[in-house]
C-alpha atoms as a PDB file:
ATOM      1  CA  UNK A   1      -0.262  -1.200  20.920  1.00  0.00           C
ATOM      2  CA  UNK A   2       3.579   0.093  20.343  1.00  0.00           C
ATOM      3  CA  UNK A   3       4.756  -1.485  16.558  1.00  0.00           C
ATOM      4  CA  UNK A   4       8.297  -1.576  16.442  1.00  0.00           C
ATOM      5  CA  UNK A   5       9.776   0.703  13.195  1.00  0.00           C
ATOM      6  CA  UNK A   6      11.061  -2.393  11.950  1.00  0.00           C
ATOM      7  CA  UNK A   7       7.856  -3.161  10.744  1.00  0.00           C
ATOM      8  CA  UNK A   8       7.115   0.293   8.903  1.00  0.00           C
ATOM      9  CA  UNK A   9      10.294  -0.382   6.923  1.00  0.00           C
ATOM     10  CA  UNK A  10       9.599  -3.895   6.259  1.00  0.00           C
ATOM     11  CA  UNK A  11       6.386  -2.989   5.059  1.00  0.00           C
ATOM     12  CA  UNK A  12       7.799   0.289   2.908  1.00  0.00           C
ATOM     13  CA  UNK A  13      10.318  -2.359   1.577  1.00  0.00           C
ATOM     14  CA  UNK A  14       9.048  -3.082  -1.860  1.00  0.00           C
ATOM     15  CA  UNK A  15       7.525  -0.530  -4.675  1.00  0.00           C
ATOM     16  CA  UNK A  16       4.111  -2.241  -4.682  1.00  0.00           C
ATOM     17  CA  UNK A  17       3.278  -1.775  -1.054  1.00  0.00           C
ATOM     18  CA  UNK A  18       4.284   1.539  -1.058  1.00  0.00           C
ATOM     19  CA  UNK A  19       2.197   2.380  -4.396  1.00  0.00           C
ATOM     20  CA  UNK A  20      -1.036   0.712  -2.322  1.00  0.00           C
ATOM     21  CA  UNK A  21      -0.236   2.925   0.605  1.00  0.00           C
ATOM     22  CA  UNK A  22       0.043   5.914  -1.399  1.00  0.00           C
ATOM     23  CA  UNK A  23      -3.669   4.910  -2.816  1.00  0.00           C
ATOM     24  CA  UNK A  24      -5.271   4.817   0.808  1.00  0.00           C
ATOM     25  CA  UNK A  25      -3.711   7.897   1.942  1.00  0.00           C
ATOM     26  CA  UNK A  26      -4.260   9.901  -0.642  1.00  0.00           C
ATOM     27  CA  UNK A  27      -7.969   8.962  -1.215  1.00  0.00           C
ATOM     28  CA  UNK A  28      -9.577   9.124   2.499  1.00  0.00           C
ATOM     29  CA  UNK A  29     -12.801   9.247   1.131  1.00  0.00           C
ATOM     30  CA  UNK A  30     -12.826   5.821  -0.287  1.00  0.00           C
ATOM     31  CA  UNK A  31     -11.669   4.362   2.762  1.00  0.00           C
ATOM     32  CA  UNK A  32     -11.620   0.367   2.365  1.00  0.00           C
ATOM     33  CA  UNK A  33     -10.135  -0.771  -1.236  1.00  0.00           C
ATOM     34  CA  UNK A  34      -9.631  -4.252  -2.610  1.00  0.00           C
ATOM     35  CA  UNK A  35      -6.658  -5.919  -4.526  1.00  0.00           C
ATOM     36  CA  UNK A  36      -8.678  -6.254  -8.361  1.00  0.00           C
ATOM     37  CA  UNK A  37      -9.887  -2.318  -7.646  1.00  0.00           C
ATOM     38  CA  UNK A  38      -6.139  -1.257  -6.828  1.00  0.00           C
ATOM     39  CA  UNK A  39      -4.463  -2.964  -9.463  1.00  0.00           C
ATOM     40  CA  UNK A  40      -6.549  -1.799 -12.204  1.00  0.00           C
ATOM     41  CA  UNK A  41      -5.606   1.649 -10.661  1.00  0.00           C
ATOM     42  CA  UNK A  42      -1.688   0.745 -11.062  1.00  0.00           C
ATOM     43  CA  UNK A  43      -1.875  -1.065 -14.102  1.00  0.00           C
ATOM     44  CA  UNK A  44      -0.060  -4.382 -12.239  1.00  0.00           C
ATOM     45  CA  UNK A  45      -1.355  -7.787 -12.232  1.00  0.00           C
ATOM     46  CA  UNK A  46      -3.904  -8.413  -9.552  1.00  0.00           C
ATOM     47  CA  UNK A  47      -2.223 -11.735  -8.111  1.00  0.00           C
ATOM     48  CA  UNK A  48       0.560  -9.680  -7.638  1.00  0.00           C
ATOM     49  CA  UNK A  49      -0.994  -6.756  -5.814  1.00  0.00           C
ATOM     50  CA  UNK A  50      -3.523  -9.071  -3.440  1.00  0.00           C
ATOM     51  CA  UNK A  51       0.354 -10.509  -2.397  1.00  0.00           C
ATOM     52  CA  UNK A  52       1.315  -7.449  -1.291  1.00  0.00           C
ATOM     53  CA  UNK A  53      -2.441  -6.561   0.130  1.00  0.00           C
ATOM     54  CA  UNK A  54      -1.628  -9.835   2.185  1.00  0.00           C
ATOM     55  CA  UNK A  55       1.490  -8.798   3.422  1.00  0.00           C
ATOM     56  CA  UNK A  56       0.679  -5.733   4.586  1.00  0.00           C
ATOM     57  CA  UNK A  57      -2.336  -7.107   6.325  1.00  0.00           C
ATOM     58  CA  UNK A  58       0.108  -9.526   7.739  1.00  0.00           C
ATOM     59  CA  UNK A  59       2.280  -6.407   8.929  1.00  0.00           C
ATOM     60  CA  UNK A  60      -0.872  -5.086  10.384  1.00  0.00           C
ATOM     61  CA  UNK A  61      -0.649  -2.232   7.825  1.00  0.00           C
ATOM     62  CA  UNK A  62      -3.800  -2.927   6.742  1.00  0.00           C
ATOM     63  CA  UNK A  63      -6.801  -4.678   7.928  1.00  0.00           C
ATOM     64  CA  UNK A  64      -9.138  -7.314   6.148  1.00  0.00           C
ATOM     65  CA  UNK A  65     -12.737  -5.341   6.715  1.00  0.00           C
ATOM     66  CA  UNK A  66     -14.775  -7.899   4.172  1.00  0.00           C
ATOM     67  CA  UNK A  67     -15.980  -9.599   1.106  1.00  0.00           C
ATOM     68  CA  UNK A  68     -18.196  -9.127  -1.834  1.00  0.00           C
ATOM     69  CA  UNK A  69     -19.236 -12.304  -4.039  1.00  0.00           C
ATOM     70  CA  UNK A  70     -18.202 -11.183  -7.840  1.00  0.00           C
ATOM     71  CA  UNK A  71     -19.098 -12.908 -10.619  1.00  0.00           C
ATOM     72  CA  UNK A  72     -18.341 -16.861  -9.135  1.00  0.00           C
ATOM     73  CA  UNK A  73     -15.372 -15.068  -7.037  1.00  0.00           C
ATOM     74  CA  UNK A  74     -14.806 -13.053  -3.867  1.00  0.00           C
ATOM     75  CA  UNK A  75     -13.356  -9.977  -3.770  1.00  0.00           C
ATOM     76  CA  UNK A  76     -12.221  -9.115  -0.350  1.00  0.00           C
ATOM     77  CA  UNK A  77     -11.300  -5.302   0.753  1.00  0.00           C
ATOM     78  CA  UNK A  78      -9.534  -3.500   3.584  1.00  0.00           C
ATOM     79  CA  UNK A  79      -8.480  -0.714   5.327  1.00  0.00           C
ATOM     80  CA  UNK A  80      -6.097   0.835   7.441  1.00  0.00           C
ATOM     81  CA  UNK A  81      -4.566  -0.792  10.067  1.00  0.00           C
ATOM     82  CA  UNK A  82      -2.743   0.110  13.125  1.00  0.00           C
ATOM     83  CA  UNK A  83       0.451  -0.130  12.019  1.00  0.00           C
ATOM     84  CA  UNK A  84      -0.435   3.114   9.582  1.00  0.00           C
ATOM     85  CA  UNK A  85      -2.956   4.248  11.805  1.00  0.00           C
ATOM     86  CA  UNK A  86      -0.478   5.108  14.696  1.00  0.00           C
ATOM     87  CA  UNK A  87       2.476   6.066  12.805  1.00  0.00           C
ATOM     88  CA  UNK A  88       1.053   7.772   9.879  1.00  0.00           C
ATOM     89  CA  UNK A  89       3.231  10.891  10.244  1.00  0.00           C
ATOM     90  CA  UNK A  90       6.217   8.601   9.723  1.00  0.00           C
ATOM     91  CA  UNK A  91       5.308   6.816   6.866  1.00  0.00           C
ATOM     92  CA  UNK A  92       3.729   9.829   5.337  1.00  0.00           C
ATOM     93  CA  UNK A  93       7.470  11.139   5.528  1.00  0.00           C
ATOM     94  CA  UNK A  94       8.660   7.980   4.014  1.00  0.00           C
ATOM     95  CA  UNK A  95       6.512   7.788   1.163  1.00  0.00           C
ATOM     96  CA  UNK A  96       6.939  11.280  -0.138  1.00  0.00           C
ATOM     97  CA  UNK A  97      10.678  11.202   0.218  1.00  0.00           C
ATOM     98  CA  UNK A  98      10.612   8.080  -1.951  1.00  0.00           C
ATOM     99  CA  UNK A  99       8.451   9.922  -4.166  1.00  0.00           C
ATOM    100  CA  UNK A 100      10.820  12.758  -4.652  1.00  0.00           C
ATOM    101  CA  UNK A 101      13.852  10.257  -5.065  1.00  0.00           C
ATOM    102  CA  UNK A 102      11.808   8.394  -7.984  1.00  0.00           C
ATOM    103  CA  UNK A 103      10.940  11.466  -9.307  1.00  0.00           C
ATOM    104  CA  UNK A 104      14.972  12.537  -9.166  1.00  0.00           C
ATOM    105  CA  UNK A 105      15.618   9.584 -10.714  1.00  0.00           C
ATOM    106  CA  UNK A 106      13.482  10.381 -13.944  1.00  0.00           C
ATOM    107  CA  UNK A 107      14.405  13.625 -14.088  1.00  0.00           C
ATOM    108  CA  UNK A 108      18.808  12.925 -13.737  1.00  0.00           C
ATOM    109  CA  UNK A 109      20.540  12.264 -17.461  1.00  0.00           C
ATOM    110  CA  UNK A 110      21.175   8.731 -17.722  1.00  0.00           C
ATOM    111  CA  UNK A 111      25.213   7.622 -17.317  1.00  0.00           C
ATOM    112  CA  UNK A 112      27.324   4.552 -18.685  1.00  0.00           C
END
């Protein structure tokens, strides 16, 4: 399946989805997460983060893998999909050089 790069840098577009990919790459161990789990992690609302859990799924980032009745709800989970899966070296790249530019950006004196 080729994915055209278009897609990795819609998907990278916006802080939250890169912030969720960060969270499966960095924990491989813990290989399917869900939107409450994840947003708990990065203190954000959860309706917020399942919308970007959603998109990415819909950019075939990620993968729905199943459900889990909770308490009267359903909390769904995923994991990888091909879109990360078979261009992982280039989104790796992206992610930490957006890392390093946020961190630039906290460490540079503030101008008017």
């Amino acid at each position: 399946m080729t994915i055209p790069r278009a897609s990795i840098i819609t998907t990278l577009a916006h802080p939250t989805r890169r912030a969720i990919l960060r969270a499966y790459l960095a924990d491989r161990k813990r290989r399917r997460h869900s939107p409450v789990r994840l947003a708990e992690e990065l203190h954000r609302p959860v309706n917020d983060v399942a919308y970007h859990f959603r998109v990415l799924a819909r950019n075939k980032a990620l993968r729905a893998w199943g459900t889990k009745p909770v308490r009267g709800a359903t909390e769904h989970f995923y994991v990888l999909g091909p879109l990360v899966k078979e261009n992982e070296d280039v989104i790796v790249l992206l992610l930490a050089a957006d890392e390093k530019a946020d961190a630039e950006d906290d460490t540079s004196p503030l101008t008017v």
